[in-house]
N, C-alpha and C. Protein backbone atom coordinates (compact mmCIF):
# COMPACT_ATOMS: atom_id res chain seq x y z
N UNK A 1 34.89 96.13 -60.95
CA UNK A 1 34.78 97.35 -60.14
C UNK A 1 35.64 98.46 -60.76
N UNK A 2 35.05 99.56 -61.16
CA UNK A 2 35.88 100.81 -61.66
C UNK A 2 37.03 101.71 -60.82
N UNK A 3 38.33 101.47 -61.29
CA UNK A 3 38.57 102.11 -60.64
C UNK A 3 38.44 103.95 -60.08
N UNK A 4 38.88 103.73 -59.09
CA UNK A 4 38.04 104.28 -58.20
C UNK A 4 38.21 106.06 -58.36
N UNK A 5 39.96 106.45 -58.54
CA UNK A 5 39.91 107.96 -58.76
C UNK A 5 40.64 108.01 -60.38
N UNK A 6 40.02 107.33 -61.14
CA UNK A 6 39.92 107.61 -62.71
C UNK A 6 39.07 108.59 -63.52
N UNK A 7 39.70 109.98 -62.67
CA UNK A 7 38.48 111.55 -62.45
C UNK A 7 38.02 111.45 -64.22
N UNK A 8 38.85 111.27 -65.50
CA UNK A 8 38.58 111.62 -66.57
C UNK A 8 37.18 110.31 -66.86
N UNK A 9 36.92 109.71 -66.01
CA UNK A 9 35.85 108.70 -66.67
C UNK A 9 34.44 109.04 -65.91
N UNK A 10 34.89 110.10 -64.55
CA UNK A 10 33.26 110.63 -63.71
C UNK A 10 32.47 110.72 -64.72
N UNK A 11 31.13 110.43 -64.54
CA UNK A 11 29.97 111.68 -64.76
C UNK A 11 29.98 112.29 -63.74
N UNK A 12 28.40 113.09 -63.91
CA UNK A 12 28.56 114.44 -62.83
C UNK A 12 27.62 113.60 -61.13
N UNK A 13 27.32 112.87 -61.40
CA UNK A 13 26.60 111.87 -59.65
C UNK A 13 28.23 111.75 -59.39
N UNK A 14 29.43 111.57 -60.05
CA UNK A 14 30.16 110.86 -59.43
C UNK A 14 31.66 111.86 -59.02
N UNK A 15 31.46 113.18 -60.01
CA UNK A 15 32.44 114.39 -59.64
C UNK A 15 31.32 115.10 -58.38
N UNK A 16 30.35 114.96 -57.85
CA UNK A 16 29.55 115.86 -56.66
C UNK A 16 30.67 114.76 -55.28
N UNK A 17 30.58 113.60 -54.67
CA UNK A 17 31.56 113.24 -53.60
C UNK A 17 32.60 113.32 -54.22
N UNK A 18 33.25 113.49 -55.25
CA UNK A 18 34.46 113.49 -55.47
C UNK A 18 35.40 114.70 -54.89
N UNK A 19 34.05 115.76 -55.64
CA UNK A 19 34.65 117.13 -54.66
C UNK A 19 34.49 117.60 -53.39
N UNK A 20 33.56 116.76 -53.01
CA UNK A 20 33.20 117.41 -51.30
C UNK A 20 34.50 116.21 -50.82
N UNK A 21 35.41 115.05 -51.29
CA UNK A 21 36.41 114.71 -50.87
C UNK A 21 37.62 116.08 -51.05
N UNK A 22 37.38 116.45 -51.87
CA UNK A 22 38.77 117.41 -52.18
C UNK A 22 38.24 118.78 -51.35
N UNK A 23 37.33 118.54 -50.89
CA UNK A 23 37.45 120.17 -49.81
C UNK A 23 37.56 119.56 -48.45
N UNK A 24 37.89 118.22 -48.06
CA UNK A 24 38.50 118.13 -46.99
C UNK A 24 39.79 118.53 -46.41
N UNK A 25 40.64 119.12 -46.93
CA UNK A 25 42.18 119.50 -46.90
C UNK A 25 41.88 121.18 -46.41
N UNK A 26 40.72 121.48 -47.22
CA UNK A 26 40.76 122.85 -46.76
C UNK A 26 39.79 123.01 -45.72
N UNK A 27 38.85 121.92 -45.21
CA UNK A 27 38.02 122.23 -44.45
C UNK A 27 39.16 122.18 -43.07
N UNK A 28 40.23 121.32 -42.89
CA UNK A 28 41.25 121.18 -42.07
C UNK A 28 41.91 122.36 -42.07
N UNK A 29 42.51 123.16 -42.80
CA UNK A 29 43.09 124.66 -43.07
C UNK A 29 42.18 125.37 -42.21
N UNK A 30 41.22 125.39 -42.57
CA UNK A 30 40.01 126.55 -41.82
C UNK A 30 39.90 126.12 -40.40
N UNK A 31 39.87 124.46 -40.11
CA UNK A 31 39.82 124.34 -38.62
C UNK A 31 40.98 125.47 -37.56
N UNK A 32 42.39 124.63 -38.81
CA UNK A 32 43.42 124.89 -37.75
C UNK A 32 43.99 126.19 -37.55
N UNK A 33 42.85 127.68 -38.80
CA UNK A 33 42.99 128.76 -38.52
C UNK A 33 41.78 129.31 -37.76
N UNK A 34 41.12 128.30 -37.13
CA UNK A 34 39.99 128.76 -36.31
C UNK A 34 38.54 129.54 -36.91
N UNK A 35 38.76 129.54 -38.02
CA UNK A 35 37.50 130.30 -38.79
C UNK A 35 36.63 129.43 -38.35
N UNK A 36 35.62 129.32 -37.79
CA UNK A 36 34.61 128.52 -37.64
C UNK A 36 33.36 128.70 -38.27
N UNK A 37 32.89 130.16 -38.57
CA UNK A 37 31.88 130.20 -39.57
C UNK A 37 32.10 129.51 -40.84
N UNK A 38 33.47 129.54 -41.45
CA UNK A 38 33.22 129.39 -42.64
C UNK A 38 33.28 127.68 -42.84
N UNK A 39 34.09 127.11 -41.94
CA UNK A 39 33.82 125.68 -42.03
C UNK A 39 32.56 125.38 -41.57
N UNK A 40 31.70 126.06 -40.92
CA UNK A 40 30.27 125.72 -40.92
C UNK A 40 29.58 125.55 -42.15
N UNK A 41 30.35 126.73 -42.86
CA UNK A 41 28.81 127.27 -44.24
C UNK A 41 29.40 126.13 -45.09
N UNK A 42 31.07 125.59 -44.84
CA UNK A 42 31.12 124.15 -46.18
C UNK A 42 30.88 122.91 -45.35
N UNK A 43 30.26 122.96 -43.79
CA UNK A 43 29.79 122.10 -43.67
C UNK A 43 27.73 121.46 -44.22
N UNK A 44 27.57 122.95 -44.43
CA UNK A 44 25.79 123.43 -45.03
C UNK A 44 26.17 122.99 -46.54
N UNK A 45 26.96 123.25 -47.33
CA UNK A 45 27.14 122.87 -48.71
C UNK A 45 27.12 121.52 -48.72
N UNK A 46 28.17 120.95 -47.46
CA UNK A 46 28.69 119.34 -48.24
C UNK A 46 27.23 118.34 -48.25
N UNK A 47 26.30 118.94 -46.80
CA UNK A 47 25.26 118.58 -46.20
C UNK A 47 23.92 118.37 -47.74
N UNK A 48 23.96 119.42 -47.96
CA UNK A 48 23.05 120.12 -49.20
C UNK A 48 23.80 119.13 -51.10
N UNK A 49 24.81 118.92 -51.04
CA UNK A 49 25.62 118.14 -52.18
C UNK A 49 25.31 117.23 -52.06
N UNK A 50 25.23 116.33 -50.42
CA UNK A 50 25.45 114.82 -50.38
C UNK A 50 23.95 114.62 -50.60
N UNK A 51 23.20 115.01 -50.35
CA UNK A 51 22.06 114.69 -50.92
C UNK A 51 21.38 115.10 -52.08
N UNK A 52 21.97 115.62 -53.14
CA UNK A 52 22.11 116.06 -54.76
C UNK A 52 22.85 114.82 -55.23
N UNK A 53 23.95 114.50 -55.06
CA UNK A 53 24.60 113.34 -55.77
C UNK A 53 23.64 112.09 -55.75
N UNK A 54 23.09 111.93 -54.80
CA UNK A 54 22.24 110.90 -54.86
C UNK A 54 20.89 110.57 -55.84
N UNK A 55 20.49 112.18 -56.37
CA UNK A 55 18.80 112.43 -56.56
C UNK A 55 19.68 112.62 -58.36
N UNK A 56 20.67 113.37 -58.38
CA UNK A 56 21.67 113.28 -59.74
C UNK A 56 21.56 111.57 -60.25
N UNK A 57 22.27 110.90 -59.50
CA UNK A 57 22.13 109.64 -60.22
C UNK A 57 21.13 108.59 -60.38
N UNK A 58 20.07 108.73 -59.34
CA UNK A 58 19.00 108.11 -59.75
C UNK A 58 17.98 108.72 -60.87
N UNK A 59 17.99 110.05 -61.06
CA UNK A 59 17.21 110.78 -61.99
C UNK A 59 17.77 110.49 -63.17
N UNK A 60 19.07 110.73 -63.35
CA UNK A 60 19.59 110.60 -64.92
C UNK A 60 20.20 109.31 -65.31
N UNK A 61 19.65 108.45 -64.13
CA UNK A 61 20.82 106.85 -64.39
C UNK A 61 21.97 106.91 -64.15
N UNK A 62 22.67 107.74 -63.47
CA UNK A 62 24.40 107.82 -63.54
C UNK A 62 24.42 107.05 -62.08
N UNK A 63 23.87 106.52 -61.74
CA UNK A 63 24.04 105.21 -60.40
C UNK A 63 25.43 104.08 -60.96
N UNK A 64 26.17 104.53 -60.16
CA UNK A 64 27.34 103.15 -60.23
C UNK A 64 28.18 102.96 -59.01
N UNK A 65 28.58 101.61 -58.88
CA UNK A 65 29.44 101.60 -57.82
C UNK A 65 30.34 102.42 -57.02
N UNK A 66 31.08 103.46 -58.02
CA UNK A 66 32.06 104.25 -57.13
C UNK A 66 31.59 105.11 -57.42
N UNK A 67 30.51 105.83 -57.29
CA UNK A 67 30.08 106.75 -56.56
C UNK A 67 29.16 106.48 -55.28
N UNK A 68 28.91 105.62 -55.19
CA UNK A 68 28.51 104.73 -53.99
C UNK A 68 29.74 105.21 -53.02
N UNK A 69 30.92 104.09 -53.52
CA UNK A 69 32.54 104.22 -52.40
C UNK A 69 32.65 105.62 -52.18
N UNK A 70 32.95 106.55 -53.38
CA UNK A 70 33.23 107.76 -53.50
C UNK A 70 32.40 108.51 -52.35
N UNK A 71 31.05 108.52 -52.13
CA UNK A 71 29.99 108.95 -51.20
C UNK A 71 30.60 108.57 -49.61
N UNK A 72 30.77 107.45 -49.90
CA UNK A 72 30.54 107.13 -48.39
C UNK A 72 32.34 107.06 -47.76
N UNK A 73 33.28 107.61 -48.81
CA UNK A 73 34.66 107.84 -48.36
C UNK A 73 34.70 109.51 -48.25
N UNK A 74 34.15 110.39 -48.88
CA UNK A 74 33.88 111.83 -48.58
C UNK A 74 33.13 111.69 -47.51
N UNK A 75 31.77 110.78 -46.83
CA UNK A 75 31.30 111.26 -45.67
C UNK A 75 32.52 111.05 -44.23
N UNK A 76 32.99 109.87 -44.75
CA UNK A 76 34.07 109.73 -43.26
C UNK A 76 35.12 110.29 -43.17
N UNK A 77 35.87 111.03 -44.45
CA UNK A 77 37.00 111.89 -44.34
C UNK A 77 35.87 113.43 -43.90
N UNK A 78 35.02 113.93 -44.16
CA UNK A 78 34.46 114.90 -43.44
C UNK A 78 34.20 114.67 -42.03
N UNK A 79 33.62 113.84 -41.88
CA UNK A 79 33.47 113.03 -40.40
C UNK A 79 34.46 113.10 -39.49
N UNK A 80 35.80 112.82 -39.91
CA UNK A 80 37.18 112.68 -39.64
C UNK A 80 37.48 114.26 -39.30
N UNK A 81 37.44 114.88 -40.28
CA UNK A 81 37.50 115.99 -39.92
C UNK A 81 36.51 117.00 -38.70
N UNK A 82 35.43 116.81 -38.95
CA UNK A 82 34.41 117.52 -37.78
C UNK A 82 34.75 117.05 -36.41
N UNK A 83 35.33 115.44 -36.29
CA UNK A 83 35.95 115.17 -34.46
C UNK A 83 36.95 115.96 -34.34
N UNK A 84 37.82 116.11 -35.42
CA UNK A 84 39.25 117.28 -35.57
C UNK A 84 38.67 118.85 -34.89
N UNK A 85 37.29 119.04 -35.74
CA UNK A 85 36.90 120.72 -34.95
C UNK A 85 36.54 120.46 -33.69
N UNK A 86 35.48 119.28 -33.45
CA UNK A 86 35.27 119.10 -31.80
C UNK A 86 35.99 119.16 -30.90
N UNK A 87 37.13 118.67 -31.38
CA UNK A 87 38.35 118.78 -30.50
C UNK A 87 38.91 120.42 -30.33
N UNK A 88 39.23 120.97 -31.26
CA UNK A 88 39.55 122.00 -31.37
C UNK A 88 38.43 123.43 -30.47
N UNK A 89 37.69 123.32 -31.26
CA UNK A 89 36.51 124.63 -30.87
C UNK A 89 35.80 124.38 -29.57
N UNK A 90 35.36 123.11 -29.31
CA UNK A 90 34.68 122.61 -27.85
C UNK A 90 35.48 121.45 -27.16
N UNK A 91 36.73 121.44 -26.66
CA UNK A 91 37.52 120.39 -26.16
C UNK A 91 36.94 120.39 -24.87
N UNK A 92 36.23 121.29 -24.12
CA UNK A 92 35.95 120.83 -22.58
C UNK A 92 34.62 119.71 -23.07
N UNK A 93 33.55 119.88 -24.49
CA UNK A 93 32.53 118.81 -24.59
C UNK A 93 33.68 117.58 -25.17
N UNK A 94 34.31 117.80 -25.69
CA UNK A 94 35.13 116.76 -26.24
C UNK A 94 35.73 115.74 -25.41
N UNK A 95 36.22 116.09 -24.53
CA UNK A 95 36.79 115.68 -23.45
C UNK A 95 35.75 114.63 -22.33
N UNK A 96 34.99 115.74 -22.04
CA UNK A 96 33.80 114.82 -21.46
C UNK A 96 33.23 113.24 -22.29
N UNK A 97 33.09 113.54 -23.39
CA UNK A 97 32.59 112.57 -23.97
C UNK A 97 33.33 111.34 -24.94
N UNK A 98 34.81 111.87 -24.62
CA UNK A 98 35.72 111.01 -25.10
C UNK A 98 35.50 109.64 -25.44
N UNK A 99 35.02 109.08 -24.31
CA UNK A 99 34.94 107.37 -24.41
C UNK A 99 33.89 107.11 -25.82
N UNK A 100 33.21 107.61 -25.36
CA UNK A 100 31.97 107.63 -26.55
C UNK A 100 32.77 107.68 -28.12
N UNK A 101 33.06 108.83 -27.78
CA UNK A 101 33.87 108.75 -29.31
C UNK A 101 34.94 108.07 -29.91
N UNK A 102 35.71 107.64 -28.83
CA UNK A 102 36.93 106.79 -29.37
C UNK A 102 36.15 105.26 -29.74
N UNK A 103 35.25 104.86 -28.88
CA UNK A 103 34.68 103.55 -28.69
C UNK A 103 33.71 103.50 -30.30
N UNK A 104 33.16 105.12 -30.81
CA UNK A 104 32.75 104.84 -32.09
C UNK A 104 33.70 104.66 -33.22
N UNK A 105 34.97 105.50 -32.57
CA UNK A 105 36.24 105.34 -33.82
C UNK A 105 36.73 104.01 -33.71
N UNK A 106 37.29 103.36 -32.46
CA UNK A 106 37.48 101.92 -32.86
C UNK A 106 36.37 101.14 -33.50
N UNK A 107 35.33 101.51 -32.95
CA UNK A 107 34.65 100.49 -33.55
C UNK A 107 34.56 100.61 -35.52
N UNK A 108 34.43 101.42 -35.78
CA UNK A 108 34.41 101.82 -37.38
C UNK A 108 36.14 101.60 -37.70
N UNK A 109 36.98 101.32 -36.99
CA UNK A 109 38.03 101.24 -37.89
C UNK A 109 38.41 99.62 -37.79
N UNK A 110 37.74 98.72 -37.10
CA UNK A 110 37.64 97.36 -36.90
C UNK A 110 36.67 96.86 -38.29
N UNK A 111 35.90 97.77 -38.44
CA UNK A 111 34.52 97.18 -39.07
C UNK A 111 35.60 97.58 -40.71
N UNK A 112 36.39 98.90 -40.92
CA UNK A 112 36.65 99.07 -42.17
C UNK A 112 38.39 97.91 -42.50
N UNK A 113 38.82 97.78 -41.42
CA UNK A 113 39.74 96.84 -41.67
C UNK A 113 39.19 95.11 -42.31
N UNK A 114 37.92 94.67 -41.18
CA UNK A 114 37.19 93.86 -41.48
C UNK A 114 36.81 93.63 -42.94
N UNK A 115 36.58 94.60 -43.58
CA UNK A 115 36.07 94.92 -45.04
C UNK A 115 37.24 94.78 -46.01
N UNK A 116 38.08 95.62 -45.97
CA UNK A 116 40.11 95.66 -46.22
C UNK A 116 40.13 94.26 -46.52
N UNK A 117 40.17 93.15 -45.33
CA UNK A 117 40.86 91.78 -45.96
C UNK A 117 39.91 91.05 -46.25
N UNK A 118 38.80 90.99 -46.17
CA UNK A 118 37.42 90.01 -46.57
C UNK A 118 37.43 90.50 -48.44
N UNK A 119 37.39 91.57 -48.44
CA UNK A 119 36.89 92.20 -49.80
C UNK A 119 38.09 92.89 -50.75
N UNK A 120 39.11 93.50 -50.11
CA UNK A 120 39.61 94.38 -50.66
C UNK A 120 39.57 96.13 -50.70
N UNK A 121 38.21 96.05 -50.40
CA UNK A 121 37.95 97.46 -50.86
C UNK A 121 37.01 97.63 -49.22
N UNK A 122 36.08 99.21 -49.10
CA UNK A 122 35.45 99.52 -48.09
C UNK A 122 34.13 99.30 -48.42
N UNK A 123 33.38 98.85 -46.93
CA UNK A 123 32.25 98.20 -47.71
C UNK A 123 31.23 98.94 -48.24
N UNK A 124 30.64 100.15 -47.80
CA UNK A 124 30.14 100.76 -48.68
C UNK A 124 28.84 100.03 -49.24
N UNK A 125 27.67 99.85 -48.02
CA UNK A 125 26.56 98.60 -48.40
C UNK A 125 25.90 99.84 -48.45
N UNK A 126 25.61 101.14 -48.19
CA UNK A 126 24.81 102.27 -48.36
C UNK A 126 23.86 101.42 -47.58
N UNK A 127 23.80 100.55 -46.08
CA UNK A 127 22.27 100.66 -45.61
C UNK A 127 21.39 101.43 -45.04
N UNK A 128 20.21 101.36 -44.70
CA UNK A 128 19.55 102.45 -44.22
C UNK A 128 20.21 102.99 -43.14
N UNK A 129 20.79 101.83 -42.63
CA UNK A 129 21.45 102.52 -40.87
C UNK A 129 22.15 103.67 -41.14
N UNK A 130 23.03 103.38 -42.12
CA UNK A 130 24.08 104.05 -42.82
C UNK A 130 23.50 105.53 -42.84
N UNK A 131 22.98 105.45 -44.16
CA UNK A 131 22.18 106.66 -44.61
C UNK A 131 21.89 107.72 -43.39
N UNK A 132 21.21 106.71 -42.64
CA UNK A 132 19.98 107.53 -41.17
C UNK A 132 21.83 107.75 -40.89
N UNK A 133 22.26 107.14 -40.25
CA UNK A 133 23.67 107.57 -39.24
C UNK A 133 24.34 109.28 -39.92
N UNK A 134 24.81 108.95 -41.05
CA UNK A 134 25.39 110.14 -42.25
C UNK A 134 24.50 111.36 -41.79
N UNK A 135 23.00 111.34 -42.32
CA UNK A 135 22.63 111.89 -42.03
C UNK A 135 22.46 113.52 -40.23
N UNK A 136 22.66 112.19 -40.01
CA UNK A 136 22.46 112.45 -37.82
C UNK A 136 24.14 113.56 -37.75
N UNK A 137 25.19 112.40 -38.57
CA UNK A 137 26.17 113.28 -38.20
C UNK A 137 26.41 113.90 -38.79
N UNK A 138 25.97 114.48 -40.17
CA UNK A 138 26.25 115.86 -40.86
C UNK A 138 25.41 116.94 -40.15
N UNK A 139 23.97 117.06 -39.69
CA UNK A 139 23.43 117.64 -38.68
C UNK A 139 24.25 118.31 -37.27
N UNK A 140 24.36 116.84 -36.73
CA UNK A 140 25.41 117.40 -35.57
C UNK A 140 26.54 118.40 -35.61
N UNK A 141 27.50 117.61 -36.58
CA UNK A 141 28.55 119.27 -36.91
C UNK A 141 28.31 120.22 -37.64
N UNK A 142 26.98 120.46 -38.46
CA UNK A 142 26.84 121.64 -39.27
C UNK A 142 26.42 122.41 -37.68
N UNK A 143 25.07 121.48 -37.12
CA UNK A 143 25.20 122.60 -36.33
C UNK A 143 25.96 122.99 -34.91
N UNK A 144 27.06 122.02 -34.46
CA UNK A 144 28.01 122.29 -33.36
C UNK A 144 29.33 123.70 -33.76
N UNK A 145 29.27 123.49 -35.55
CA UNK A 145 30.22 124.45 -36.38
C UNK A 145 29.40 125.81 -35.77
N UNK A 146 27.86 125.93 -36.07
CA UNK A 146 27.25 127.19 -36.19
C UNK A 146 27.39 127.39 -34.86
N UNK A 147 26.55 126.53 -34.11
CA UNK A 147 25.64 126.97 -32.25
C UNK A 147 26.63 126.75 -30.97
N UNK A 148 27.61 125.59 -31.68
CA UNK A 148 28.18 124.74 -30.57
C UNK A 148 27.18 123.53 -30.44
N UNK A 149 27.53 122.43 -29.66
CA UNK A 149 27.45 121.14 -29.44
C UNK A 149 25.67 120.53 -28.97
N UNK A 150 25.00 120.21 -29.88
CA UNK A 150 23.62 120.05 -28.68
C UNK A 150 23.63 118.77 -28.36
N UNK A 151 23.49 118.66 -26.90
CA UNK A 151 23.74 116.74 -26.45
C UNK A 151 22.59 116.08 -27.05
N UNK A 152 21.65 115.99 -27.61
CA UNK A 152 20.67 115.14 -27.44
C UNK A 152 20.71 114.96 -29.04
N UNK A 153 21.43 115.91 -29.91
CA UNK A 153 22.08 115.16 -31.52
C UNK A 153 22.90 114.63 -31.43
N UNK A 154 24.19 115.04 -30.14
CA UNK A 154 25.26 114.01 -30.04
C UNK A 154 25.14 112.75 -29.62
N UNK A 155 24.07 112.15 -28.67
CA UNK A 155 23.40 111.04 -28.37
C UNK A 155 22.50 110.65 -29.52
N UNK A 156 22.17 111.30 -30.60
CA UNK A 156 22.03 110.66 -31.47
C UNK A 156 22.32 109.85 -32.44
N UNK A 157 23.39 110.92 -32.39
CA UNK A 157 25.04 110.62 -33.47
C UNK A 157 25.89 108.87 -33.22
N UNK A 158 25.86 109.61 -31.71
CA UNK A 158 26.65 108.25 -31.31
C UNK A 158 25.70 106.93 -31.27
N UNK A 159 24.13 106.59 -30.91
CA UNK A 159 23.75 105.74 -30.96
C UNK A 159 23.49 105.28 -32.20
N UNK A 160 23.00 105.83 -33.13
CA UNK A 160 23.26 105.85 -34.65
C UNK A 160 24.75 105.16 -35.32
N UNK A 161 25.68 105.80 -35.24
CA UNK A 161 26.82 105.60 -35.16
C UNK A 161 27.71 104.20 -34.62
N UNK A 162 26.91 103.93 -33.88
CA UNK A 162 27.28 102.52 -32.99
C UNK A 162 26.36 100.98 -33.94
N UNK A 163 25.47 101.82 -34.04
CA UNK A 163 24.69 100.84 -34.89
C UNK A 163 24.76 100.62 -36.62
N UNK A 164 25.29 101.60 -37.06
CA UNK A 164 25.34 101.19 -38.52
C UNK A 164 26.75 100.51 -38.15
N UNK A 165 27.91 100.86 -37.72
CA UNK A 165 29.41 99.67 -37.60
C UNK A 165 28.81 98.71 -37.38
N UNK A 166 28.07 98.38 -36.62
CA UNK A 166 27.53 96.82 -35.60
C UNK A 166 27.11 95.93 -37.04
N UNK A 167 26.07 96.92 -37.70
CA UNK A 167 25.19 96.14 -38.67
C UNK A 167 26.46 95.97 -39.86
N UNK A 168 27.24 96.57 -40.09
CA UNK A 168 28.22 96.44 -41.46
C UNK A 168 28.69 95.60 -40.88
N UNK A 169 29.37 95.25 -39.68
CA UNK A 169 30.36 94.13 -39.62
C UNK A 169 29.77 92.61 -39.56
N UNK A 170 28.19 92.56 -39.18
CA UNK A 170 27.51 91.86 -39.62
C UNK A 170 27.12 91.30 -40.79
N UNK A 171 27.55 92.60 -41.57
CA UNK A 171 26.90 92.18 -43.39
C UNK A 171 28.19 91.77 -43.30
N UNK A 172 29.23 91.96 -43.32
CA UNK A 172 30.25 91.56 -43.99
C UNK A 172 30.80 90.23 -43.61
N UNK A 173 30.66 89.66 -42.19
CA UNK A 173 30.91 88.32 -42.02
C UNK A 173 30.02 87.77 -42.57
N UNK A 174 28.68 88.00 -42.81
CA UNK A 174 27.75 86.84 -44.21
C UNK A 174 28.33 87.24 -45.24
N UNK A 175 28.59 88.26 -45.68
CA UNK A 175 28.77 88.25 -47.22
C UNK A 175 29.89 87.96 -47.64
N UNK A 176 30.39 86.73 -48.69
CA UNK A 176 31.21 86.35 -49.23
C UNK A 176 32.32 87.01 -50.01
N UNK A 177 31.21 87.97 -50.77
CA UNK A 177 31.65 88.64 -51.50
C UNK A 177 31.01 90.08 -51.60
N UNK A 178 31.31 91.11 -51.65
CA UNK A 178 30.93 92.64 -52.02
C UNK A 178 29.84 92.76 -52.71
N UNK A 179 28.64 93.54 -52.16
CA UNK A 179 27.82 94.19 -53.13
C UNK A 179 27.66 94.93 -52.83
N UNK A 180 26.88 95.93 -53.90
CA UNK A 180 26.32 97.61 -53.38
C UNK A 180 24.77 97.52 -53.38
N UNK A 181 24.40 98.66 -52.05
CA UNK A 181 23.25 98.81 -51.85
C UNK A 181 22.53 97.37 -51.00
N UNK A 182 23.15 97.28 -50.14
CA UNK A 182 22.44 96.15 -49.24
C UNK A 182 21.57 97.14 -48.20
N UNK A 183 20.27 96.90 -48.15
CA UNK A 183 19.36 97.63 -47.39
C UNK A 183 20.16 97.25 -45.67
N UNK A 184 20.24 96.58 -45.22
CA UNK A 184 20.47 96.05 -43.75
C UNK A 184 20.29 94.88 -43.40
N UNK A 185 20.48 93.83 -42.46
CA UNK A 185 20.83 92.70 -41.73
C UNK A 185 19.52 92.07 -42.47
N UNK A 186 18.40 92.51 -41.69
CA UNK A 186 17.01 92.30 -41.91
C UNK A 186 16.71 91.82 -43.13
N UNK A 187 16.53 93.20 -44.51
CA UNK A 187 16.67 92.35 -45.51
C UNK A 187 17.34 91.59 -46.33
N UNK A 188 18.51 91.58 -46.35
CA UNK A 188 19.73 89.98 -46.14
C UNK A 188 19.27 88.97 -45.72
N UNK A 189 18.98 89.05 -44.72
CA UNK A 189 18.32 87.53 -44.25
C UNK A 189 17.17 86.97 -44.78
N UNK A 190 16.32 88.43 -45.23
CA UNK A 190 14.71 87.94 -45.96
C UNK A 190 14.91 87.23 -47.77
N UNK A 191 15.99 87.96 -47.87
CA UNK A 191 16.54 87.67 -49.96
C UNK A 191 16.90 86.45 -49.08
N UNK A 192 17.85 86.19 -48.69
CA UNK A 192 18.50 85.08 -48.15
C UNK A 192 17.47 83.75 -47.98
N UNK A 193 16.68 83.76 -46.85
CA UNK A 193 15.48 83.21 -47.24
C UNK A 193 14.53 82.57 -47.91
N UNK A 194 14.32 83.50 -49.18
CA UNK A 194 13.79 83.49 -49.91
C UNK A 194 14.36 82.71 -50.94
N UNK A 195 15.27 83.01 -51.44
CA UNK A 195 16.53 82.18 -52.01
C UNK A 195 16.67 80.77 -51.58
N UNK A 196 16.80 80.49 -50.33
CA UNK A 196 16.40 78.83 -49.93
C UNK A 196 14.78 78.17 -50.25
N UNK A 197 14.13 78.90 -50.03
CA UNK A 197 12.78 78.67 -50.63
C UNK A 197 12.72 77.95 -51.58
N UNK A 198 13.21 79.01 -52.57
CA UNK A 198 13.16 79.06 -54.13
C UNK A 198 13.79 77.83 -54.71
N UNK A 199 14.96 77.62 -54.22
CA UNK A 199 15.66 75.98 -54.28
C UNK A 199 15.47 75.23 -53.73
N UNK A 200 14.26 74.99 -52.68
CA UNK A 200 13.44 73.58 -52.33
C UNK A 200 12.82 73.53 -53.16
N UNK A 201 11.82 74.38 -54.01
CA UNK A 201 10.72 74.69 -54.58
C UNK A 201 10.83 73.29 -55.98
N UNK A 202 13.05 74.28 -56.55
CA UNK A 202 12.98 73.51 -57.53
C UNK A 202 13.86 72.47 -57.48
């Protein structure tokens, strides 16, 4: 496994999350001076990047593990940050919906500790849940940054949200050991499967 912030060895799939990690410090600056447009418009960039890094490394081959980690540790330090503006810019929706949100933060910090002593590292299976979840919640705060809060993305967010932790902590009590790019539970169990097959066979 490469290590992980050895910036002089990136290609460019793997400096695109590297830097939407390093504008988290300032996306926090802008919260806590209240600019809210402008942490909107680098919430429209990071939105618009995270899905370039991806189409970058499958087009030119620059697909590797830590930009995988790298990806999916820039989405939750942004993530991290956007409950920081919720709190801040809409605390009467914040407030209301507290349980919800703490119950998604424990649950994701059970599932990344889970990962911590099984593996070492974060798990980072990129499954679809995943993906779909990332997705739901870069939506939600680009547009709670612009419009304010719409409930029926935040009920998205969170059911989304509830379900990719559920399914990672699942992959990770089967999996022995770390891999990247596990589609979800489903197809785990079907390779899995298949794999017993294959050794009755021979």
């Amino acid at each position: 496994m490469k290590p992980l912030f050895k910036v002089q060895d990136y290609n460019l799939a793997e400096w695109i999350p590297f830097l939407r990690l390093v504008s988290v410090p300032f996306v926090l600056v802008l919260i806590g001076l209240e600019i809210r447009l402008l942490v909107a418009f680098i919430y429209f960039v990071s939105f618009c990047t995270d899905a370039l890094d991806g189409f970058v490394a499958r087009t030119f081959r620059m697909e590797t593990d830590r930009r995988g980690r790298l990806d999916s540790i820039a989405d939750e330090f942004l993530l991290a940050a956007g409950v920081i503006g919720l709190y801040i810019f809409e605390p009467v929706f914040f407030a209301e919906n507290s349980s919800w949100i703490f119950t998604v933060i424990g649950l994701y910090i059970f599932q990344l500790l889970f990962a911590l002593i099984r593996y070492g590292t974060y798990s980072s299976f990129h499954t679809i849940s995943a993906r779909a979840a990332t997705v739901v919640q870069a939506v939600f705060f680009m547009s709670m940054f612009f419009f304010g809060p719409q409930p029926w993305l935040f009920t998205a967010m969170i059911g989304l949200s509830l379900l990719d932790s559920l399914e990672e902590v699942a992959l990770i009590a089967r999996l022995p050991q770390w891999q990247a790019h596990v589609n979800g539970i489903f197809w785990l169990r079907k390779a899995q499967r298949a794999g017993n097959q294959e050794e009755i066979h021979h």
